[in-house]
C-alpha atoms as a PDB file:
ATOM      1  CA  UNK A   1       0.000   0.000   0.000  1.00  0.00           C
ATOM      2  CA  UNK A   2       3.298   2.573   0.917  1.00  0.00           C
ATOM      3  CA  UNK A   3       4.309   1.814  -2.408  1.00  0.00           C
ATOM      4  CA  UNK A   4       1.216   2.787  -4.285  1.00  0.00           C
ATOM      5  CA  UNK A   5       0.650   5.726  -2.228  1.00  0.00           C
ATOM      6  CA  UNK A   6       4.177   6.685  -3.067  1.00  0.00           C
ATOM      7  CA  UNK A   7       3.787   5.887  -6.881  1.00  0.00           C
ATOM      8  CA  UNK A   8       0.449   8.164  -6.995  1.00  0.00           C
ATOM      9  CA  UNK A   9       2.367  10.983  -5.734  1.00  0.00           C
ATOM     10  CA  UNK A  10       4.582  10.927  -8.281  1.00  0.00           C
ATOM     11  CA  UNK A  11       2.573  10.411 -11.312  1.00  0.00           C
ATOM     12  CA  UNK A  12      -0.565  12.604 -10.260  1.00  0.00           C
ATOM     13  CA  UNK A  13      -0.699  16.023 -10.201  1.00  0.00           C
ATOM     14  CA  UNK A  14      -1.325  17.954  -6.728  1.00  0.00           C
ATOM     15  CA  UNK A  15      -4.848  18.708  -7.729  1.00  0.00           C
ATOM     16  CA  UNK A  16      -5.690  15.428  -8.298  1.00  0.00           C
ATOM     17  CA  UNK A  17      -3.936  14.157  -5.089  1.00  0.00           C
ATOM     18  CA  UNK A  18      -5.974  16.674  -3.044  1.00  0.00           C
ATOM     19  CA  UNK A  19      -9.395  15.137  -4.671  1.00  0.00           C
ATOM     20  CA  UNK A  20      -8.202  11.894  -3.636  1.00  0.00           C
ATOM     21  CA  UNK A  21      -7.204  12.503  -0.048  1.00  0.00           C
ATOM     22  CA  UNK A  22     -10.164  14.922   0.731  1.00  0.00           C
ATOM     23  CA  UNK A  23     -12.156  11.336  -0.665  1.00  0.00           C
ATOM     24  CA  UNK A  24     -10.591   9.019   1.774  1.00  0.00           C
ATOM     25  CA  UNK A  25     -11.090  11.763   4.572  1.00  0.00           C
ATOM     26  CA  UNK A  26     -15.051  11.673   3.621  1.00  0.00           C
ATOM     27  CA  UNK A  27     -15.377   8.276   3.568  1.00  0.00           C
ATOM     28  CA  UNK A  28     -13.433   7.888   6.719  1.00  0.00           C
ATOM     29  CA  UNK A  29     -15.644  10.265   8.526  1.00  0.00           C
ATOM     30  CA  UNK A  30     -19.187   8.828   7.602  1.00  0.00           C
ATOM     31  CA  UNK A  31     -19.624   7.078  10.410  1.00  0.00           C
ATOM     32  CA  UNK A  32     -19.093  10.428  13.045  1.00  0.00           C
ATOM     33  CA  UNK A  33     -20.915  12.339  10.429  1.00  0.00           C
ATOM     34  CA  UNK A  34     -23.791  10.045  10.667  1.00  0.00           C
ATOM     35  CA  UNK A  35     -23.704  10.211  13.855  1.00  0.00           C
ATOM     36  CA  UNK A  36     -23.878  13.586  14.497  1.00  0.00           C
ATOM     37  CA  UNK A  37     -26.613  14.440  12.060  1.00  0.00           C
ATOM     38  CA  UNK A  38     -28.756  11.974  13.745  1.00  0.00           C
ATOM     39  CA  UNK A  39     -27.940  11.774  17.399  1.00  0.00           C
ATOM     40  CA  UNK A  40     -30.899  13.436  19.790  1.00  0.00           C
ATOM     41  CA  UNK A  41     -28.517  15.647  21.578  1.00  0.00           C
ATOM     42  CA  UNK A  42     -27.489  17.787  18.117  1.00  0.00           C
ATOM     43  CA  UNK A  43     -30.977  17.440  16.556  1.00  0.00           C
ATOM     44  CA  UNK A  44     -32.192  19.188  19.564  1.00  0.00           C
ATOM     45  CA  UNK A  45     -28.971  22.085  19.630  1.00  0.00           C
ATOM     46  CA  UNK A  46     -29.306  22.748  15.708  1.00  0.00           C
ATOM     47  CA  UNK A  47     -32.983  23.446  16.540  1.00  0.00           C
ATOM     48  CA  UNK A  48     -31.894  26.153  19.313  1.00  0.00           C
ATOM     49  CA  UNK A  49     -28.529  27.221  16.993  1.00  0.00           C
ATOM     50  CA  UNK A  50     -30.913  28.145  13.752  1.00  0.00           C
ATOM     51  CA  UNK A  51     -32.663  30.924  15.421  1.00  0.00           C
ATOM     52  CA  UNK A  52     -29.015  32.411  16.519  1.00  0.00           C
ATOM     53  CA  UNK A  53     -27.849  32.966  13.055  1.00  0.00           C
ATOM     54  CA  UNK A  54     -27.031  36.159  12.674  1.00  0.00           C
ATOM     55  CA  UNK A  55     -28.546  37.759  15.968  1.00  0.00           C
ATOM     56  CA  UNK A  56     -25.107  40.032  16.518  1.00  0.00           C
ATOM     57  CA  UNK A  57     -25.276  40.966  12.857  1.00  0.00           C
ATOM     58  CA  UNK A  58     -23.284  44.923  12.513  1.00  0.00           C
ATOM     59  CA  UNK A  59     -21.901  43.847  16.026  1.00  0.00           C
ATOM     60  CA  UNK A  60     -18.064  43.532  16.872  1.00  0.00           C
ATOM     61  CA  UNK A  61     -16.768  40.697  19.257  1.00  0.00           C
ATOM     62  CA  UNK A  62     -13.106  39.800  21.109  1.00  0.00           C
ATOM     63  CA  UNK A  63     -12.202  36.383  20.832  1.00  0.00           C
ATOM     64  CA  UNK A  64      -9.991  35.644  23.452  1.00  0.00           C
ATOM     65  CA  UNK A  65      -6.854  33.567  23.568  1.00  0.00           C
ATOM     66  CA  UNK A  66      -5.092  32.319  26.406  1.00  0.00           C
ATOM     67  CA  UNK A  67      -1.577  33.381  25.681  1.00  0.00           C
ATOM     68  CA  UNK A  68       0.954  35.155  28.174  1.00  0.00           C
ATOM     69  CA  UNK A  69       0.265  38.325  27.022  1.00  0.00           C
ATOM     70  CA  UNK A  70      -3.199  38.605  28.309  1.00  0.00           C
ATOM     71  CA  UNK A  71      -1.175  39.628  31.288  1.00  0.00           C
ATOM     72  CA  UNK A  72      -0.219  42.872  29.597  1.00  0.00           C
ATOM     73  CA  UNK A  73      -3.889  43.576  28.085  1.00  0.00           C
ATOM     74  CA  UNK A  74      -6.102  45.534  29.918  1.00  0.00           C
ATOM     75  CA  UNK A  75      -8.630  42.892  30.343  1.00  0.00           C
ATOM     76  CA  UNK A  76     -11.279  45.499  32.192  1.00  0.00           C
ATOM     77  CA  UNK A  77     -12.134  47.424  28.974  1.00  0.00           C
ATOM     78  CA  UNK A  78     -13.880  44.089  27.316  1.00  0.00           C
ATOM     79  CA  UNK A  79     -16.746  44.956  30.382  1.00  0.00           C
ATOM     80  CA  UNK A  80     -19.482  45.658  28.218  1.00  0.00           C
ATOM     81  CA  UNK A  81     -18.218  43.965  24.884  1.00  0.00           C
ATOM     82  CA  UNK A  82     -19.217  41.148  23.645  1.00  0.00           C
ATOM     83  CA  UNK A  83     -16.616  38.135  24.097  1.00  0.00           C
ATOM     84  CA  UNK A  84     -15.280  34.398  22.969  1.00  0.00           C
ATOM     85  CA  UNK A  85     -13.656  32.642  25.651  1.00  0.00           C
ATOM     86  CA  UNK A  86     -12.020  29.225  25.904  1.00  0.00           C
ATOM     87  CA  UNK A  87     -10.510  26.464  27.197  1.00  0.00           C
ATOM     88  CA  UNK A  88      -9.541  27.104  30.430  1.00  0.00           C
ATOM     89  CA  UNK A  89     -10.352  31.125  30.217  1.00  0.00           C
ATOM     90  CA  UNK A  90     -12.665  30.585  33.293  1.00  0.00           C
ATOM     91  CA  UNK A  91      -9.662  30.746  35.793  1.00  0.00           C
ATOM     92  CA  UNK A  92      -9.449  34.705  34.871  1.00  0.00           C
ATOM     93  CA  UNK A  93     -13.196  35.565  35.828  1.00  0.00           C
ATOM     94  CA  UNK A  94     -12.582  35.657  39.832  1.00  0.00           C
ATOM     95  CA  UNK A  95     -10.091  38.958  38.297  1.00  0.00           C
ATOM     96  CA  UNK A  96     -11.855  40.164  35.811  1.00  0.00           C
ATOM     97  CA  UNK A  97     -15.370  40.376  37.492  1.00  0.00           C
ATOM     98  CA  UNK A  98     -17.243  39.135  34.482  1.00  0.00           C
ATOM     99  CA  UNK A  99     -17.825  36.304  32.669  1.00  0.00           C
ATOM    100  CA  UNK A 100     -17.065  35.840  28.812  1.00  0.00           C
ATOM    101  CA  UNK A 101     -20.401  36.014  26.580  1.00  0.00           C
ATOM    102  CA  UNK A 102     -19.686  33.061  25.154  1.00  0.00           C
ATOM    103  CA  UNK A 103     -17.706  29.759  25.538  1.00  0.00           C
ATOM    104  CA  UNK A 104     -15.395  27.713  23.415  1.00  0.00           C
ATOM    105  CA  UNK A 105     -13.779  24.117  23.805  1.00  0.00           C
ATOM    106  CA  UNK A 106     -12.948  21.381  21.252  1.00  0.00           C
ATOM    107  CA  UNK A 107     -10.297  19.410  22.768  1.00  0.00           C
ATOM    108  CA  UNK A 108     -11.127  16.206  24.191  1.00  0.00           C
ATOM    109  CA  UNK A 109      -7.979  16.405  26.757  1.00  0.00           C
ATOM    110  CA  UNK A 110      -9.615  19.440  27.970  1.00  0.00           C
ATOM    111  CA  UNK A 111     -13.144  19.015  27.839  1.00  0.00           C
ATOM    112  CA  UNK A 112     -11.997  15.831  29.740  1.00  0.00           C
ATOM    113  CA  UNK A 113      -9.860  16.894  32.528  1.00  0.00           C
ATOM    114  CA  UNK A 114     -12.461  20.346  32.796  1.00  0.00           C
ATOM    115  CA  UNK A 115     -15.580  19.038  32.575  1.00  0.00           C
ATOM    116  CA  UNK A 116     -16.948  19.724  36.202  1.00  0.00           C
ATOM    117  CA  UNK A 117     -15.694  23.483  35.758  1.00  0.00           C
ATOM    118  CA  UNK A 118     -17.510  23.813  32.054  1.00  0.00           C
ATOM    119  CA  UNK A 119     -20.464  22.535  33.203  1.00  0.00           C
ATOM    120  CA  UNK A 120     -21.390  24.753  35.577  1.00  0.00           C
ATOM    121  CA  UNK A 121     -20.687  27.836  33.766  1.00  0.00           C
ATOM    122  CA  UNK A 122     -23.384  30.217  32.982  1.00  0.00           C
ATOM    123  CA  UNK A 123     -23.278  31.620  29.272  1.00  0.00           C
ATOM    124  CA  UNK A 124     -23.598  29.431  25.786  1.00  0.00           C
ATOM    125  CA  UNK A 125     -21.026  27.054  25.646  1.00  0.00           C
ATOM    126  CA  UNK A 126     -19.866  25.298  22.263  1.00  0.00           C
ATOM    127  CA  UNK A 127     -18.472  22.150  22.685  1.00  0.00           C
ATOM    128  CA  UNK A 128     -16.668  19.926  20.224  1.00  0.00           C
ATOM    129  CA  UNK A 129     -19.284  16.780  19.431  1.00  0.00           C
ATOM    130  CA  UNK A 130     -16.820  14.229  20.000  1.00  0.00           C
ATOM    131  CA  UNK A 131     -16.212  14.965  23.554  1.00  0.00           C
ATOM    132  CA  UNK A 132     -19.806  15.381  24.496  1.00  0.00           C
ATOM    133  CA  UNK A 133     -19.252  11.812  26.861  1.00  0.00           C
ATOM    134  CA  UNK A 134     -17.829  14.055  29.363  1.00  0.00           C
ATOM    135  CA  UNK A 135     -20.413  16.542  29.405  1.00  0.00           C
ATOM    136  CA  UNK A 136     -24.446  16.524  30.094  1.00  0.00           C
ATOM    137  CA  UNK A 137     -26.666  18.416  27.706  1.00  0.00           C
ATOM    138  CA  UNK A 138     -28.186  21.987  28.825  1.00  0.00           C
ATOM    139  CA  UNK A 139     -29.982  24.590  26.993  1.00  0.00           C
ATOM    140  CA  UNK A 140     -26.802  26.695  27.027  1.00  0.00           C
ATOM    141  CA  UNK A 141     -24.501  23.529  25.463  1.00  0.00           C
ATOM    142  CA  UNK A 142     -24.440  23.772  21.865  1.00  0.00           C
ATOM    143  CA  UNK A 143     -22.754  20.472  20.349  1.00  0.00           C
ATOM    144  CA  UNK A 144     -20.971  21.186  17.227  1.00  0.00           C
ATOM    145  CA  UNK A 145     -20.010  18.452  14.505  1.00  0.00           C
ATOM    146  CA  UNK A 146     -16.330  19.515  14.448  1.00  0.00           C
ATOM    147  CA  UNK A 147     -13.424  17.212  12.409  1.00  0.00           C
ATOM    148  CA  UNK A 148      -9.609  17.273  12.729  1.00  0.00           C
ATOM    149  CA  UNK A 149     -10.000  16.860   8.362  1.00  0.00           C
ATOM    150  CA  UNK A 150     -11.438  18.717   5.562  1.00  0.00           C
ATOM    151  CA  UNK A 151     -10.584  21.995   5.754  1.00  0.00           C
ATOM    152  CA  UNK A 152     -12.725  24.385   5.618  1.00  0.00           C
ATOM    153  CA  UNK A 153     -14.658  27.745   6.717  1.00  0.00           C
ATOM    154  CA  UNK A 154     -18.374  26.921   8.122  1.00  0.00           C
ATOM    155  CA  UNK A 155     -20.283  29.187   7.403  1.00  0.00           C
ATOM    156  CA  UNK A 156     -23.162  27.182   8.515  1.00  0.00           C
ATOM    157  CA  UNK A 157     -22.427  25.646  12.338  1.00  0.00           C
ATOM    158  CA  UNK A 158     -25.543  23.439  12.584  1.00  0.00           C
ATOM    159  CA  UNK A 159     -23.240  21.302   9.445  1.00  0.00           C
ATOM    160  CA  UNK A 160     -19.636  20.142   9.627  1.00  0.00           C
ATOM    161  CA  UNK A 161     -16.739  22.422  11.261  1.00  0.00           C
ATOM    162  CA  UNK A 162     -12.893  21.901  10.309  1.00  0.00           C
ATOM    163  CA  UNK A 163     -11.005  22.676  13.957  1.00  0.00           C
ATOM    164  CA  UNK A 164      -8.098  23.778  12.164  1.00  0.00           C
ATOM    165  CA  UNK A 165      -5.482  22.970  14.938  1.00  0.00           C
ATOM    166  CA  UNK A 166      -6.717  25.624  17.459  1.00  0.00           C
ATOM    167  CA  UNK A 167     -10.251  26.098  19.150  1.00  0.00           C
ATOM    168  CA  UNK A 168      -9.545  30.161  17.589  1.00  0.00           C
ATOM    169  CA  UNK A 169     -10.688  29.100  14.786  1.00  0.00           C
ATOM    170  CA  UNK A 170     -13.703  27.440  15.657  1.00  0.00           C
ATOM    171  CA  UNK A 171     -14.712  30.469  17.587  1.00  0.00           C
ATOM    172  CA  UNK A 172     -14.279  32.206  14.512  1.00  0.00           C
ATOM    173  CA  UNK A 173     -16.570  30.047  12.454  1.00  0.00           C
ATOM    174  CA  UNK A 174     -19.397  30.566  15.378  1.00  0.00           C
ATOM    175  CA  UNK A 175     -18.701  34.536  15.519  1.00  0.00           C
ATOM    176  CA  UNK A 176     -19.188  34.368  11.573  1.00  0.00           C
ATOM    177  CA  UNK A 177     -22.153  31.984  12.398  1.00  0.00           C
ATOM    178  CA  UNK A 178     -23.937  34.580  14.741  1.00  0.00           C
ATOM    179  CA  UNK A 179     -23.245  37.417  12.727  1.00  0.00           C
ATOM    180  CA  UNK A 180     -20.366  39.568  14.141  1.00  0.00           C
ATOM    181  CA  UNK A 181     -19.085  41.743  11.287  1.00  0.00           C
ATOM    182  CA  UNK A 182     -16.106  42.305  12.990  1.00  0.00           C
ATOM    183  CA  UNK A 183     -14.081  39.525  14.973  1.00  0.00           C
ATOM    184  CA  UNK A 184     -10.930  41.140  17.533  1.00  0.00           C
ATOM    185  CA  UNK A 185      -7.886  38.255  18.435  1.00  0.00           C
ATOM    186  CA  UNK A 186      -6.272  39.263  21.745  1.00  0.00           C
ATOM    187  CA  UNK A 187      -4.159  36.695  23.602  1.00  0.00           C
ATOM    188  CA  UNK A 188      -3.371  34.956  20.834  1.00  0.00           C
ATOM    189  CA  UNK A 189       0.245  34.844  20.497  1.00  0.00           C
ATOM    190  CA  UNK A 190       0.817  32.516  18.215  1.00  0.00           C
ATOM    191  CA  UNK A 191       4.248  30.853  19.851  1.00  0.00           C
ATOM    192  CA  UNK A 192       5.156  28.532  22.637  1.00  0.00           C
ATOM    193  CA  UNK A 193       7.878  27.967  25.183  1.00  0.00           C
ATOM    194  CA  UNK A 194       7.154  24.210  24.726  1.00  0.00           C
ATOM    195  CA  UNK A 195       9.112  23.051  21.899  1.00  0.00           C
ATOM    196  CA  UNK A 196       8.268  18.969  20.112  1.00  0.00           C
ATOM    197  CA  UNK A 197       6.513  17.478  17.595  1.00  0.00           C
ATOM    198  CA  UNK A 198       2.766  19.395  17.200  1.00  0.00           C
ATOM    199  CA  UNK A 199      -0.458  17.489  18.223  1.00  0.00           C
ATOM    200  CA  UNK A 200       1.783  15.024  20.471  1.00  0.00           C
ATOM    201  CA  UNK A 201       0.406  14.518  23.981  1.00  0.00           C
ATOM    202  CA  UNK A 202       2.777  15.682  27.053  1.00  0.00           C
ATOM    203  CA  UNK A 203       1.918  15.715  30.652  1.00  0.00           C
ATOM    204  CA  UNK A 204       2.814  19.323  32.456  1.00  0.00           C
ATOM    205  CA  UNK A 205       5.760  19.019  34.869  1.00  0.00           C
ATOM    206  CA  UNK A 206       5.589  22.282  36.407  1.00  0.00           C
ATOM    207  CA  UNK A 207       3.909  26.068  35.526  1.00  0.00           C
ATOM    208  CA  UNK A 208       2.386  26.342  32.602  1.00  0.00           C
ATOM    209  CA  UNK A 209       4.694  28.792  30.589  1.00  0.00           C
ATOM    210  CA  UNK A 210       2.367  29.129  27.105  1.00  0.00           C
ATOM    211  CA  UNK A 211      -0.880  30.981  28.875  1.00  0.00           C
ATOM    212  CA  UNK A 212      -1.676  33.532  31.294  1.00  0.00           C
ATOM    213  CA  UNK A 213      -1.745  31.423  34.302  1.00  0.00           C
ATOM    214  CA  UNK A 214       0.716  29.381  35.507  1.00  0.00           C
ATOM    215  CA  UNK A 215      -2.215  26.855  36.700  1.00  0.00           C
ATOM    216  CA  UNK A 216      -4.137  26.438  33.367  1.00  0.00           C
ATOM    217  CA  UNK A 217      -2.284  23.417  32.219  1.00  0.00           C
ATOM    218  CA  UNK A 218      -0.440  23.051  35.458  1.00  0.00           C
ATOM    219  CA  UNK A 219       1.672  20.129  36.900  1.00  0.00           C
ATOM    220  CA  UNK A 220      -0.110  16.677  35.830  1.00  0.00           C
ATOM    221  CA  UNK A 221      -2.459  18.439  33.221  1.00  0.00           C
ATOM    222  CA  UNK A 222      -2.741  16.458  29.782  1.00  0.00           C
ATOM    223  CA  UNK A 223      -2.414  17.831  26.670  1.00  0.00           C
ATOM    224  CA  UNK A 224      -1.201  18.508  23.094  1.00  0.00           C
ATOM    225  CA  UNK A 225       1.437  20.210  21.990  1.00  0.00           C
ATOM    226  CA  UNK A 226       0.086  23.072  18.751  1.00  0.00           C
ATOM    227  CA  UNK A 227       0.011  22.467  15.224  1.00  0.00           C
ATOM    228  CA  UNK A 228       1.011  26.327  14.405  1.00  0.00           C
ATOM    229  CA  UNK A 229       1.358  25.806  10.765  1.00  0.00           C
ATOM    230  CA  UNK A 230      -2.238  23.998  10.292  1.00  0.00           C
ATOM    231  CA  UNK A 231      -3.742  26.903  12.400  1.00  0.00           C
ATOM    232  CA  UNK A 232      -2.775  29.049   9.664  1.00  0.00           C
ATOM    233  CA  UNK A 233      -4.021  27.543   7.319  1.00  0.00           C
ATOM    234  CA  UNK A 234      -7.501  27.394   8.969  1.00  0.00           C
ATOM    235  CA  UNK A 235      -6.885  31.509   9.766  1.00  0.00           C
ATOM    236  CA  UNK A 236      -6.189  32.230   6.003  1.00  0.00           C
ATOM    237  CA  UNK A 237      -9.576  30.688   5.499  1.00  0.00           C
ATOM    238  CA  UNK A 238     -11.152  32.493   8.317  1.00  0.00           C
ATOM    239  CA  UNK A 239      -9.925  35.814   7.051  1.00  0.00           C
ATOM    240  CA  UNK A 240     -11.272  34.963   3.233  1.00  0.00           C
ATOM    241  CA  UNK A 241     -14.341  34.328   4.440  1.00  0.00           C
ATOM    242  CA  UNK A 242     -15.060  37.408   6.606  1.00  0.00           C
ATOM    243  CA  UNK A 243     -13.690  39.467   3.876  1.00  0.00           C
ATOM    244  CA  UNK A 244     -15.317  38.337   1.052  1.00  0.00           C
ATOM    245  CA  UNK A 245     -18.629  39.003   3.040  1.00  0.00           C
ATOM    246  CA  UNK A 246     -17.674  42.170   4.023  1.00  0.00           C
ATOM    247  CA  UNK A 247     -16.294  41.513   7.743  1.00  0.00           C
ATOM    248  CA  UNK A 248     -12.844  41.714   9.037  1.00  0.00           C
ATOM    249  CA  UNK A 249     -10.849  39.763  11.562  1.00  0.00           C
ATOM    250  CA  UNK A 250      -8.313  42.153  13.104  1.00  0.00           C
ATOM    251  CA  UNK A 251      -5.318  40.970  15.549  1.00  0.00           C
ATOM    252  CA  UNK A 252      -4.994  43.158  18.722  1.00  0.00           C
ATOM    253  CA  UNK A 253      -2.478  40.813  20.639  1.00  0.00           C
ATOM    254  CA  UNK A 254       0.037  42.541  22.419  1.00  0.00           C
ATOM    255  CA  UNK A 255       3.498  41.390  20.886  1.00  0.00           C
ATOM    256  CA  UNK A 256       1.657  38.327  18.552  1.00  0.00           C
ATOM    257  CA  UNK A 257       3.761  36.578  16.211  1.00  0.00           C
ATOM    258  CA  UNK A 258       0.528  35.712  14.086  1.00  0.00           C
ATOM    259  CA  UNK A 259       0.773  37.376  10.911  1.00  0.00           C
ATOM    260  CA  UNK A 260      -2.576  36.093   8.856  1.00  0.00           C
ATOM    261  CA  UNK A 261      -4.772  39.572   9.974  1.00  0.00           C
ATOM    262  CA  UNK A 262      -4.145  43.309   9.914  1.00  0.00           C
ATOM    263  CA  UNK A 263      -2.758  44.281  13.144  1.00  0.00           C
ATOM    264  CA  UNK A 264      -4.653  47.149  15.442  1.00  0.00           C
ATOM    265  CA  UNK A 265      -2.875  48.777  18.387  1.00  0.00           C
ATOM    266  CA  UNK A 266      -5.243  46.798  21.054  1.00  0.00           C
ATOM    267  CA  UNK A 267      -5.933  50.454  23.261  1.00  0.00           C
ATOM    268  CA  UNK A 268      -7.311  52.440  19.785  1.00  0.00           C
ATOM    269  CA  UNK A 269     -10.227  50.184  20.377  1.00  0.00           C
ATOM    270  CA  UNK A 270     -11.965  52.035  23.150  1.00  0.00           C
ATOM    271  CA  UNK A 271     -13.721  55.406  23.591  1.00  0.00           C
ATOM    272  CA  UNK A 272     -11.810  57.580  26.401  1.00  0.00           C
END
């Protein structure tokens, strides 16, 4: 089988070899897909999802990363904004005072190891499909039919998401989804301290260096290292979309290495 896969790559063009993989990738995914078009749990969140489409249409949102230098934003002027959080963005409420508007998490590692904490918060939550055995339904849980293949921009989050390598970009799809025209990254800085081969699983031996608190994937916490270059990929995509509808994604991080969107000095954003 190596060597056929090996002799197709040589004699077909790239075009071609893309049809062919994105194929197998379908195929491969029927069963999930299945699955999640049928399953009780999603018919009953794309019924509460459709009505959401475009609600926060002319509105502007923050999507949040977790990155160290949401330790050098000033986190109190998002009071009043509407805002993506994720992962583990919870530990910052007790400081901020507020809660996110909305709630992001595709990762099975941390949907997993979080699971008490995300199910007791308060606003909509969007949770990856796949790791919904950790998790009871609620009317603020939205299930969403997202795939580690076939990339693409959903434009339509009741269908199938592409993750992309980084829950951003699924927040992205469901700001897009709900109507925000305009869609501001802060704390996502785009690099980490931990160095090794992307998507491999690690266990934390100490402080968590790559976010804003040492505790978020603290000593014993599970989970995988990024897939930077895939995440760009999925961003490029993100920004096409929003553009050629009109919308912008802008990057506010303070000191961000991510170069996809057109940067904005992060205070300029604020009335005095």
């Amino acid at each position: 089988m190596a060597n056929v896969k090996e002799t197709l790559k040589k004699i077909l063009p790239k075009s071609a070899q893309n049809i062919l993989r994105n194929t197998r990738d379908g195929l491969q995914r029927l069963p999930e897909d299945y699955e999640a078009a049928t399953h009780p749990w999603r018919r009953a969140v794309n019924a509460r999802l459709r009505p959401m489409r475009d609600q926060y249409k002319g509105k502007r949102c923050f999507i949040i990363g977790n990155g160290p230098s949401l330790r050098d934003t000033d986190m109190r002027k998002l009071r009043g904004e509407y805002t993506f959080g994720m992962n583990r963005i919870y530990l910052m409420f007790p400081e901020l005072g507020f809660e996110t508007s909305f709630f992001v998490s595709i990762n099975d590692l941390v949907v997993e190891q979080s699971a008490a904490d995300i199910q007791q918060l308060s606003m909509p939550k969007f949770i990856a499909w796949h790791a919904h055995r950790f998790l009871q339904p609620a009317e603020n849980m939205f299930f969403l039919h997202t795939t580690y293949t076939g990339p693409k921009f959903a434009r339509d989050i009741t269908g199938r998401l592409w993750e992309g390598a980084t829950v951003t970009y699924v927040a992205l799809q469901v700001a897009y989804y709900l109507g925000f025209s305009e869609a501001i990254l802060i704390g996502v800085d785009h690099s980490f301290a931990t160095k090794g081969k992307p998507n491999t699983t690690v266990i934390s031996e100490g402080d968590d260096p790559n976010h804003f608190n040492p505790a978020y994937f603290g000593k014993g916490f599970r989970w995988q290292l990024p897939d930077l270059d895939t995440s760009e990929v999925g961003y490029a995509m993100a920004r096409a979309a929003y553009e050629s509808d009109g919308r912008r994604v802008l990057d506010a991080t303070i000191g961000g290495k991510l170069a996809i969107f057109p940067k904005v000095d992060y205070n300029t954003l604020f009335g005095k």
